[in-house]
PDB file of N, CA and C in Angstrom:
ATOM      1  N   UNK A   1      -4.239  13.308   6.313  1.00  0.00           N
ATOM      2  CA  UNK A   1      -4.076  11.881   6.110  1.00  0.00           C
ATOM      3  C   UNK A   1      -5.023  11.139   7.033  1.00  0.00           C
ATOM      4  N   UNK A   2      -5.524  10.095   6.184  1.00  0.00           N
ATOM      5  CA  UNK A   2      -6.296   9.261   7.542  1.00  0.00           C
ATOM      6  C   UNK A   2      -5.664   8.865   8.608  1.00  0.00           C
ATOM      7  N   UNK A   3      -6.343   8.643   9.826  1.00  0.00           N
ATOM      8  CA  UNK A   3      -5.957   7.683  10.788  1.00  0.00           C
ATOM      9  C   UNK A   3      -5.918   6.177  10.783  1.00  0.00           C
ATOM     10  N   UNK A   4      -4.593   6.067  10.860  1.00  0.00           N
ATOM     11  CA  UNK A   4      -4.163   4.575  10.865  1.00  0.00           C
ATOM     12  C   UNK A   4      -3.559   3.975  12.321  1.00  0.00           C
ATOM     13  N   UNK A   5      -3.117   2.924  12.362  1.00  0.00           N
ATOM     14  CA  UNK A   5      -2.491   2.185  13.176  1.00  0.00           C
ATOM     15  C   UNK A   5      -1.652   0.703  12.830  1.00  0.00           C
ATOM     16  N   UNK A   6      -1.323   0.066  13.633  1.00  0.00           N
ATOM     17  CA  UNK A   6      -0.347  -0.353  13.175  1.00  0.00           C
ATOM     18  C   UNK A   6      -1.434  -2.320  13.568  1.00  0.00           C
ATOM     19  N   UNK A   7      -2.613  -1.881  13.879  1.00  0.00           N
ATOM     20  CA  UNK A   7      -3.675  -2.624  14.205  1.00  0.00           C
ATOM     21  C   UNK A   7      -4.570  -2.640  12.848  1.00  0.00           C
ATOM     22  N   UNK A   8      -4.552  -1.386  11.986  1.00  0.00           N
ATOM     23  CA  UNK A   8      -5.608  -1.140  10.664  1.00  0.00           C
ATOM     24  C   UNK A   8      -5.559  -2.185   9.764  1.00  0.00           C
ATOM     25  N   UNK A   9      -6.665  -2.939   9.616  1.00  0.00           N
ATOM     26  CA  UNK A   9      -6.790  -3.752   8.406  1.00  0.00           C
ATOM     27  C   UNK A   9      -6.814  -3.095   6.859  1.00  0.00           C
ATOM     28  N   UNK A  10      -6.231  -3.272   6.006  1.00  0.00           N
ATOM     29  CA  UNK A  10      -6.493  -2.713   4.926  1.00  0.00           C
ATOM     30  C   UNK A  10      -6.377  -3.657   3.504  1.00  0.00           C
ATOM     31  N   UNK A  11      -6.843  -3.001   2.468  1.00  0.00           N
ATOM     32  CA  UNK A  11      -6.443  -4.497   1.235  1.00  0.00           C
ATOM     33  C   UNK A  11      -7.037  -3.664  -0.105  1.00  0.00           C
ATOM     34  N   UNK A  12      -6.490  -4.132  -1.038  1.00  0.00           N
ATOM     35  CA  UNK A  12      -6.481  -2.742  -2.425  1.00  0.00           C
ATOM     36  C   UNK A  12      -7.696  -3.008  -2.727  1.00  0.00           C
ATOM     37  N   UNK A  13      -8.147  -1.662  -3.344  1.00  0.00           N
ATOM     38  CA  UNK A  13      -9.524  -1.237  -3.762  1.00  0.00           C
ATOM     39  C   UNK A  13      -9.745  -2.103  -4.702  1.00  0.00           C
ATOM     40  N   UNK A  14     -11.366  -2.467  -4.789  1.00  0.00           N
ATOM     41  CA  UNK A  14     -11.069  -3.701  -5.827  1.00  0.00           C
ATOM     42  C   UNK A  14     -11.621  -2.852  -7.070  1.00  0.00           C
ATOM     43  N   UNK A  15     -11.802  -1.784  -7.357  1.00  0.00           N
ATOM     44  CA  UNK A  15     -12.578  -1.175  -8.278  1.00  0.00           C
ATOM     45  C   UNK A  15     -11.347  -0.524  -9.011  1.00  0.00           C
ATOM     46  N   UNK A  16     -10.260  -0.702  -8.968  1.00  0.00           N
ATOM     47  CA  UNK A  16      -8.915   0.269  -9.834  1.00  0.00           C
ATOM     48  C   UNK A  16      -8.546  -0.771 -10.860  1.00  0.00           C
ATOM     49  N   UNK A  17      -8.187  -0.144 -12.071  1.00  0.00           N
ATOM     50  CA  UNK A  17      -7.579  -0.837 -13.166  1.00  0.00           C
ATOM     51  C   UNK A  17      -6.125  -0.635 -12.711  1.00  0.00           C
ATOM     52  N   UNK A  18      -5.541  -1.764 -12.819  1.00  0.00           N
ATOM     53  CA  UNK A  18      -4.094  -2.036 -12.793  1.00  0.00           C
ATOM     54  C   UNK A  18      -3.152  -2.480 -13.814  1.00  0.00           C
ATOM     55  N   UNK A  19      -2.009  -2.119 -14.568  1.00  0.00           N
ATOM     56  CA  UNK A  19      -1.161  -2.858 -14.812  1.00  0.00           C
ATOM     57  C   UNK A  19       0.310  -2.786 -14.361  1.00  0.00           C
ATOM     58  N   UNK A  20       1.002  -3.533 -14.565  1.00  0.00           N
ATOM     59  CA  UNK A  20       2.704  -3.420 -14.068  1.00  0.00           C
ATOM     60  C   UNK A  20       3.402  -2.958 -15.296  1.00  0.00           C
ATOM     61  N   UNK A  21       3.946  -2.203 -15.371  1.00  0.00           N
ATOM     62  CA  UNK A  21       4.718  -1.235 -16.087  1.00  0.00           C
ATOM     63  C   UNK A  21       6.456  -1.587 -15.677  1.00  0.00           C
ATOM     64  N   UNK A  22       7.065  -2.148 -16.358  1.00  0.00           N
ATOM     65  CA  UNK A  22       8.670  -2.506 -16.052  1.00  0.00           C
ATOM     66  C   UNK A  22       8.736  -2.154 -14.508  1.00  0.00           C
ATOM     67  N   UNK A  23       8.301  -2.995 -13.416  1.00  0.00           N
ATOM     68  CA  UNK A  23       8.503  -3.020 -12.283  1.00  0.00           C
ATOM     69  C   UNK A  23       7.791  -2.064 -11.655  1.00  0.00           C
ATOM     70  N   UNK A  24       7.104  -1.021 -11.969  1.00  0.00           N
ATOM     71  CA  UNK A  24       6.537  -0.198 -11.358  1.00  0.00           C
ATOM     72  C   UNK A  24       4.858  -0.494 -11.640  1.00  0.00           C
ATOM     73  N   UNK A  25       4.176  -0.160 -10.607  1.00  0.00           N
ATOM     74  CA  UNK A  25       2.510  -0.497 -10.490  1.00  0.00           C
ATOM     75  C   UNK A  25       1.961   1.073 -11.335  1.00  0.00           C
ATOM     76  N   UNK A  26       0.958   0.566 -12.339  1.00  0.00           N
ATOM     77  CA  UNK A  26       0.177   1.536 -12.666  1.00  0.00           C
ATOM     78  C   UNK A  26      -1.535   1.276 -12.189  1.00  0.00           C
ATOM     79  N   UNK A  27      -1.914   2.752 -11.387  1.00  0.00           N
ATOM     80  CA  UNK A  27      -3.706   2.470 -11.289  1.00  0.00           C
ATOM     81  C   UNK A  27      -4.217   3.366 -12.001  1.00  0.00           C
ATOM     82  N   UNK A  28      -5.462   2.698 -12.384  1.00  0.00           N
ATOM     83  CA  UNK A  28      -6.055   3.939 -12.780  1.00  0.00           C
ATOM     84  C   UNK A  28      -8.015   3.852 -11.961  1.00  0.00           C
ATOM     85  N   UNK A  29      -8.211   5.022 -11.042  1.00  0.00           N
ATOM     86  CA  UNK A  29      -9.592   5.270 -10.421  1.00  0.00           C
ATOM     87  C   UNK A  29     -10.554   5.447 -11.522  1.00  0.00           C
ATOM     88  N   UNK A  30     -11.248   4.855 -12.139  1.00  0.00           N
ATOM     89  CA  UNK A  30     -12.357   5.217 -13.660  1.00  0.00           C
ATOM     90  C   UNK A  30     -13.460   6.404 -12.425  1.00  0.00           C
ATOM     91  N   UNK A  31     -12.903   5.927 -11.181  1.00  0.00           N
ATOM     92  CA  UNK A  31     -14.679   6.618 -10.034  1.00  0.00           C
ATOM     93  C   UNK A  31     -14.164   8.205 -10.346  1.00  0.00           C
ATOM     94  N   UNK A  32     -12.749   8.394  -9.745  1.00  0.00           N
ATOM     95  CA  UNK A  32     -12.307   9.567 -10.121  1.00  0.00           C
ATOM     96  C   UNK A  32     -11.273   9.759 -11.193  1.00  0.00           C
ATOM     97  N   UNK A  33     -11.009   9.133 -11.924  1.00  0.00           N
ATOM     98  CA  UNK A  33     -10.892  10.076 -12.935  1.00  0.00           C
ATOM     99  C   UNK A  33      -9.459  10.150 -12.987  1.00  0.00           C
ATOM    100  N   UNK A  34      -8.294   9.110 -12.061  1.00  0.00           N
ATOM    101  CA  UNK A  34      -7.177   9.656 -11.916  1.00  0.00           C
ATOM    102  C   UNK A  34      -5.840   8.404 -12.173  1.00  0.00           C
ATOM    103  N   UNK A  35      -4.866   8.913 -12.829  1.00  0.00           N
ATOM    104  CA  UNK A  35      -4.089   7.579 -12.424  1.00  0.00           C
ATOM    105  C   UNK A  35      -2.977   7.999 -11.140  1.00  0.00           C
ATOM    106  N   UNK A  36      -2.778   6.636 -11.122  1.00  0.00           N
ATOM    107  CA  UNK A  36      -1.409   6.839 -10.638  1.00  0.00           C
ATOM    108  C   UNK A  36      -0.329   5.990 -10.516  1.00  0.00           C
ATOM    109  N   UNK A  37       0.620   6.229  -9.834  1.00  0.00           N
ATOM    110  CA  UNK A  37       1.959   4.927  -9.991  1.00  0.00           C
ATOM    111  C   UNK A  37       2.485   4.784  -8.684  1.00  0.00           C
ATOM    112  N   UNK A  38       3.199   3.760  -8.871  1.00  0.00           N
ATOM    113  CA  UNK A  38       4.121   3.420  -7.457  1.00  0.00           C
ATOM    114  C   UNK A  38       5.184   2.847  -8.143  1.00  0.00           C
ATOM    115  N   UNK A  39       6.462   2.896  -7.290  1.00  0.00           N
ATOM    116  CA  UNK A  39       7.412   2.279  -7.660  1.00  0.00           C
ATOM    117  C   UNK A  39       8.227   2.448  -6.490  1.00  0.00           C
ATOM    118  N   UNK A  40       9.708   1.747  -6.642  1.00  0.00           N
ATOM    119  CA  UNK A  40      10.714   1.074  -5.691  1.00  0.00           C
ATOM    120  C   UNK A  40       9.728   0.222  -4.590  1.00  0.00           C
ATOM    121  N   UNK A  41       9.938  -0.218  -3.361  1.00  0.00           N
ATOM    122  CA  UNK A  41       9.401  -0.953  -2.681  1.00  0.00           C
ATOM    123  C   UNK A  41       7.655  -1.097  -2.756  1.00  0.00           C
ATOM    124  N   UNK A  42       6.911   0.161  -3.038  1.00  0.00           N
ATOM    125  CA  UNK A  42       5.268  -0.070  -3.720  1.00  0.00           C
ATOM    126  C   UNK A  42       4.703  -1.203  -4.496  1.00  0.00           C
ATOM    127  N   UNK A  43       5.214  -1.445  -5.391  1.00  0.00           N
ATOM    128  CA  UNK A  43       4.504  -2.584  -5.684  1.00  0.00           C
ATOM    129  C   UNK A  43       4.367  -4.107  -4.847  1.00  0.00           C
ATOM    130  N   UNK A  44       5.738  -4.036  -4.358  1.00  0.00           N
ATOM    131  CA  UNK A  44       5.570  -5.330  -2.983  1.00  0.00           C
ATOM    132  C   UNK A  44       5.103  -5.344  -1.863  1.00  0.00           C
ATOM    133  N   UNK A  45       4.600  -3.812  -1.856  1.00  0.00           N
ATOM    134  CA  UNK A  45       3.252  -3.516  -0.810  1.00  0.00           C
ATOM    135  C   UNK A  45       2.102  -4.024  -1.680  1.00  0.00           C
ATOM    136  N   UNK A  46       1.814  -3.453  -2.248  1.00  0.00           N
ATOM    137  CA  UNK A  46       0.381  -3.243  -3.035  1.00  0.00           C
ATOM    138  C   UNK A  46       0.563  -4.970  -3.624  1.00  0.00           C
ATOM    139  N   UNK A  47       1.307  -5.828  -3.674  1.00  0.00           N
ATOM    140  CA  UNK A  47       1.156  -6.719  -3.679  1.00  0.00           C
ATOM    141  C   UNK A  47       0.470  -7.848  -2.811  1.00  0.00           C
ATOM    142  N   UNK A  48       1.088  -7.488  -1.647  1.00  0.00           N
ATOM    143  CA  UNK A  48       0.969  -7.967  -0.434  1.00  0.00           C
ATOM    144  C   UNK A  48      -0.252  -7.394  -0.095  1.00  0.00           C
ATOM    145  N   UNK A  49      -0.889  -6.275  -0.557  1.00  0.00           N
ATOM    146  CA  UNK A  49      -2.250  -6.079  -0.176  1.00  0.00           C
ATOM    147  C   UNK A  49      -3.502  -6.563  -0.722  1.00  0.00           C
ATOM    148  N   UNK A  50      -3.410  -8.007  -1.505  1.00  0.00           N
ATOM    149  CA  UNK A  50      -4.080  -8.062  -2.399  1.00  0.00           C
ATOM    150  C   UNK A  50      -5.363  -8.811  -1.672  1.00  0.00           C
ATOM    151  N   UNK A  51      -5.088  -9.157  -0.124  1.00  0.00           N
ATOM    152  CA  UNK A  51      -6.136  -9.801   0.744  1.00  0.00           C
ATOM    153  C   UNK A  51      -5.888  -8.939   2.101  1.00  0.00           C
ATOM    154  N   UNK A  52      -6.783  -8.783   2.558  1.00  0.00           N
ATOM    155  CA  UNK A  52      -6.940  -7.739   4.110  1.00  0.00           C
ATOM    156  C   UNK A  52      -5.859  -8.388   5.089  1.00  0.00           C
ATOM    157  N   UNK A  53      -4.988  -7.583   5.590  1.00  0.00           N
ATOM    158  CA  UNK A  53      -4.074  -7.520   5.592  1.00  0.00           C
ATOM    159  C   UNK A  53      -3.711  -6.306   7.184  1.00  0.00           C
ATOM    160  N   UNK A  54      -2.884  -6.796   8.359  1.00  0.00           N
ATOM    161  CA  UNK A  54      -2.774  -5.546   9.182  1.00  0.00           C
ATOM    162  C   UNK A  54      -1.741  -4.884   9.002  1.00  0.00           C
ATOM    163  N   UNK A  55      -1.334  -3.615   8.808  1.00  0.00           N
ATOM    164  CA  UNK A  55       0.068  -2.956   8.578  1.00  0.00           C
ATOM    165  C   UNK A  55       0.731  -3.353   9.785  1.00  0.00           C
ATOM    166  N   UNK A  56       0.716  -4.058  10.655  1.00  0.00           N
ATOM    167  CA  UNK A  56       2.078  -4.664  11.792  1.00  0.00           C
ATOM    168  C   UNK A  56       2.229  -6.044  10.950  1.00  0.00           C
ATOM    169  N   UNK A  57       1.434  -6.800  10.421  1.00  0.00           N
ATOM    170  CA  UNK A  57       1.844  -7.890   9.614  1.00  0.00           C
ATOM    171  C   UNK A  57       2.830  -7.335   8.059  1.00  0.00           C
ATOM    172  N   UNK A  58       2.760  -6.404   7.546  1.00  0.00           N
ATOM    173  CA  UNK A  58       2.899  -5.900   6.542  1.00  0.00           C
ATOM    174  C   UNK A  58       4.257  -5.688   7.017  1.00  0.00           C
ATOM    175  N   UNK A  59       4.528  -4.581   7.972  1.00  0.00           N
ATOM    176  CA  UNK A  59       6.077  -4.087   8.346  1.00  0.00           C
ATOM    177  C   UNK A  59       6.832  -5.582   9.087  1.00  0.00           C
ATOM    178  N   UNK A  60       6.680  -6.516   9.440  1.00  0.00           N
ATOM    179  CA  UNK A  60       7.197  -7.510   9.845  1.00  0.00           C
ATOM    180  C   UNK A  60       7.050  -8.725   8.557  1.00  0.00           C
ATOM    181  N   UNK A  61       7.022  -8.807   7.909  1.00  0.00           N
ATOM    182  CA  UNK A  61       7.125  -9.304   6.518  1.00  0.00           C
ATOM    183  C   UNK A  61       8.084  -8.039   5.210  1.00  0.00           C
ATOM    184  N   UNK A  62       8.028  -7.210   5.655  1.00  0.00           N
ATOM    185  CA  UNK A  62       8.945  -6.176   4.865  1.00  0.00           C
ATOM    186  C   UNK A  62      10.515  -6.373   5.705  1.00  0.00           C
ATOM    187  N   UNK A  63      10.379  -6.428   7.024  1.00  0.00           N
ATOM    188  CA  UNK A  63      11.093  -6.026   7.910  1.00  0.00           C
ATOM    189  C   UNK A  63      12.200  -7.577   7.666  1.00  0.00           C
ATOM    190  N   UNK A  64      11.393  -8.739   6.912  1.00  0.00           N
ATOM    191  CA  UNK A  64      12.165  -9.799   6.970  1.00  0.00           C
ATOM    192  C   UNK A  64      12.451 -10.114   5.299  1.00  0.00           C
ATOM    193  N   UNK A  65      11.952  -9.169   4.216  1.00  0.00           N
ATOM    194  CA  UNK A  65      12.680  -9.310   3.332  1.00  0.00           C
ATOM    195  C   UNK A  65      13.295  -8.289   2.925  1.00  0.00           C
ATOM    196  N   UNK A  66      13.540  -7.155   3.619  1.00  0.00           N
ATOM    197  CA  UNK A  66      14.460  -6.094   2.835  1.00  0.00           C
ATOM    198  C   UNK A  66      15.025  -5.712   4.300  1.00  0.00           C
ATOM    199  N   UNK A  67      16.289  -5.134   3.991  1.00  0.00           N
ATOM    200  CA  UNK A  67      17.480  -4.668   5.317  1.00  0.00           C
ATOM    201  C   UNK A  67      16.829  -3.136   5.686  1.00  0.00           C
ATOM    202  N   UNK A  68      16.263  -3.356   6.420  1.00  0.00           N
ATOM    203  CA  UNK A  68      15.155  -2.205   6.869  1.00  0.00           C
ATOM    204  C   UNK A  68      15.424  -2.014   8.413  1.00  0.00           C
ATOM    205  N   UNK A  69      15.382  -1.405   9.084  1.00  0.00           N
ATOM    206  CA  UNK A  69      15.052  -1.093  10.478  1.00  0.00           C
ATOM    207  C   UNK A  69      13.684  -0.784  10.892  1.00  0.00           C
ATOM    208  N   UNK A  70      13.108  -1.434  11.599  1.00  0.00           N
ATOM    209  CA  UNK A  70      11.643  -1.847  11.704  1.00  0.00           C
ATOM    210  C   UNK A  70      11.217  -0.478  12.119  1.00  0.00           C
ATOM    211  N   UNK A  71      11.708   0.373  12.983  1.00  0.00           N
ATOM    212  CA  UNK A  71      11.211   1.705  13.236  1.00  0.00           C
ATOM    213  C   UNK A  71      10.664   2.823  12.103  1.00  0.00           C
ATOM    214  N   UNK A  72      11.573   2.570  11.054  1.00  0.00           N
ATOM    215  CA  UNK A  72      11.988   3.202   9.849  1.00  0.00           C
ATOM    216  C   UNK A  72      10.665   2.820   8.391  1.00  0.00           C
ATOM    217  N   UNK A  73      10.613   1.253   8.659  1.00  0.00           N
ATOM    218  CA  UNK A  73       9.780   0.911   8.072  1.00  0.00           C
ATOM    219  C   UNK A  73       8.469   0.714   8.520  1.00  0.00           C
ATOM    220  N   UNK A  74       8.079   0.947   9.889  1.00  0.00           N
ATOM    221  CA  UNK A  74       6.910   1.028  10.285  1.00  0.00           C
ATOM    222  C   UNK A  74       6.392   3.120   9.862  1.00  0.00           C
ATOM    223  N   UNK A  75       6.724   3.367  10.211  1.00  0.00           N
ATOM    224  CA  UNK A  75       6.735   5.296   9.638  1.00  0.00           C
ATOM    225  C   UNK A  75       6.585   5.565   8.518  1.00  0.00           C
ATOM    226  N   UNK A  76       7.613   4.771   7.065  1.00  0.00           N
ATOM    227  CA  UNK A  76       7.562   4.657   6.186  1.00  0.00           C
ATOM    228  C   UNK A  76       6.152   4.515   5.248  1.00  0.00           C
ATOM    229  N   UNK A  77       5.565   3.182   5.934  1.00  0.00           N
ATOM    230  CA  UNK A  77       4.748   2.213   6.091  1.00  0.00           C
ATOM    231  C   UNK A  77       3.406   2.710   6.082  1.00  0.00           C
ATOM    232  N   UNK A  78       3.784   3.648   7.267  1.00  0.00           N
ATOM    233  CA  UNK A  78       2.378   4.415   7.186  1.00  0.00           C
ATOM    234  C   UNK A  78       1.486   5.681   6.899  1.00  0.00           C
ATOM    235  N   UNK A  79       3.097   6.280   6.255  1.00  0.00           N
ATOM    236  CA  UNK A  79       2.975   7.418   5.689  1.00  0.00           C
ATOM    237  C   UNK A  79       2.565   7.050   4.298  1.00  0.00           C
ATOM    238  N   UNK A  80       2.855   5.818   3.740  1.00  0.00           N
ATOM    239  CA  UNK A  80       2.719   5.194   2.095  1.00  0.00           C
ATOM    240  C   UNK A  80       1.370   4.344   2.307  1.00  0.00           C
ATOM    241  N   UNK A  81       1.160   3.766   3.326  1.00  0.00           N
ATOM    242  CA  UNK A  81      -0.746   3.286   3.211  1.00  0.00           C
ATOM    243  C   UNK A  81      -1.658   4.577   3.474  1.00  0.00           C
ATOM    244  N   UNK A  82      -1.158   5.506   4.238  1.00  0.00           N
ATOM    245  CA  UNK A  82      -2.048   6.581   4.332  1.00  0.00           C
ATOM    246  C   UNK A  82      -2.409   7.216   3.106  1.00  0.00           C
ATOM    247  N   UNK A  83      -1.464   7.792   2.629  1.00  0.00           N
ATOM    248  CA  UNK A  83      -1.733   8.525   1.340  1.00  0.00           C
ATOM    249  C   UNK A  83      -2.679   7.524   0.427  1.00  0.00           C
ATOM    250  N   UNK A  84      -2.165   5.943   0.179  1.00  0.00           N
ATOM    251  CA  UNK A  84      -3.036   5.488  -0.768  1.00  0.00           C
ATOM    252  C   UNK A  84      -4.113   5.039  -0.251  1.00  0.00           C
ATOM    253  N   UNK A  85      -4.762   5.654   1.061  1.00  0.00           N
ATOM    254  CA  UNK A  85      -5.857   5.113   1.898  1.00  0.00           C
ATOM    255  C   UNK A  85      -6.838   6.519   1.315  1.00  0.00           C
ATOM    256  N   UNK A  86      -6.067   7.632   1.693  1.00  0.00           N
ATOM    257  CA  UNK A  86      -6.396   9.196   1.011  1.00  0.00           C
ATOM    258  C   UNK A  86      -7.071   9.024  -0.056  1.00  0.00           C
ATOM    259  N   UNK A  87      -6.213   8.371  -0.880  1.00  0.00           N
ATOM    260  CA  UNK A  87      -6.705   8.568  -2.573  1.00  0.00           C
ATOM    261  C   UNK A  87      -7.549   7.327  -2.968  1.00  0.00           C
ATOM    262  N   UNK A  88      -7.951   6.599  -2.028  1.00  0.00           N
ATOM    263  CA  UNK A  88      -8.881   5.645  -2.315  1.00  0.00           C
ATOM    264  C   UNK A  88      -8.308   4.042  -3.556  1.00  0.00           C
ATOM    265  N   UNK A  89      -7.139   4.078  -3.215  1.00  0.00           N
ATOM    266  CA  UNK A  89      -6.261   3.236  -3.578  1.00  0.00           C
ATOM    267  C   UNK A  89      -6.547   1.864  -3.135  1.00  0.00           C
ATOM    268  N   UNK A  90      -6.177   2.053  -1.506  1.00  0.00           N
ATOM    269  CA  UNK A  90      -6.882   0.983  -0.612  1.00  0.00           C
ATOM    270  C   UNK A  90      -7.946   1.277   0.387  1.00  0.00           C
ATOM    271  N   UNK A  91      -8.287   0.455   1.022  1.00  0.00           N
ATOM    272  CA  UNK A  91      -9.432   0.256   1.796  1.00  0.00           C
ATOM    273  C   UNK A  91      -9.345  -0.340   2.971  1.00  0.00           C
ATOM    274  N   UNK A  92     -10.154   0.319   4.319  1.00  0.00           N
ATOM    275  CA  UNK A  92      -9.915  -0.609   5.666  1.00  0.00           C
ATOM    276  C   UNK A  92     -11.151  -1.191   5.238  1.00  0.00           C
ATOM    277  N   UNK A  93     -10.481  -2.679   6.519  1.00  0.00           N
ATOM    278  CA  UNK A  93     -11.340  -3.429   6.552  1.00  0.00           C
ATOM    279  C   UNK A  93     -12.079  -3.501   7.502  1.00  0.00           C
TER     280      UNK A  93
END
């Protein structure tokens, strides 16, 4: 997984086809060749990522609309931007 922090700017790839699928996010990479999905709390990330963005702003805006424990959702947080940092989903800034 990449290296992140809780300092990392990040904000969605602007090159993925998207649509919303009954609450759940669909992408699709045309670069590679791949789709993929998100769902339960994902799309109100990937929402929220739609301008560069720091994951400590991200978990303190999650942290104040869903009953989360900030520890929980910072880990969460960055185990779910990593992977879509991996797959070229999103992008640092």
């Amino acid at each position: 997984m990449s290296e992140l922090s809780l300092h990392s700017r990040v904000q969605r790839h602007p090159d993925l086809v998207v649509a919303d699928m009954d609450g759940e996010v669909v992408m699709m990479s045309i670069e590679r060749g791949c789709y993929y999905g998100i769902g339960g709390v994902g799309p109100r990330v990937w929402e929220l990522l739609e301008r560069p963005v720091t994951l400590e702003a991200l978990v303190q805006r999650l942290c104040a609309e869903y009953q989360v424990d900030e520890a929980r959702c910072r880990d969460d947080l960055l185990r779910f931007v990593g992977g879509l940092l991996d797959n070229g989903i999103v992008q640092l800034c």
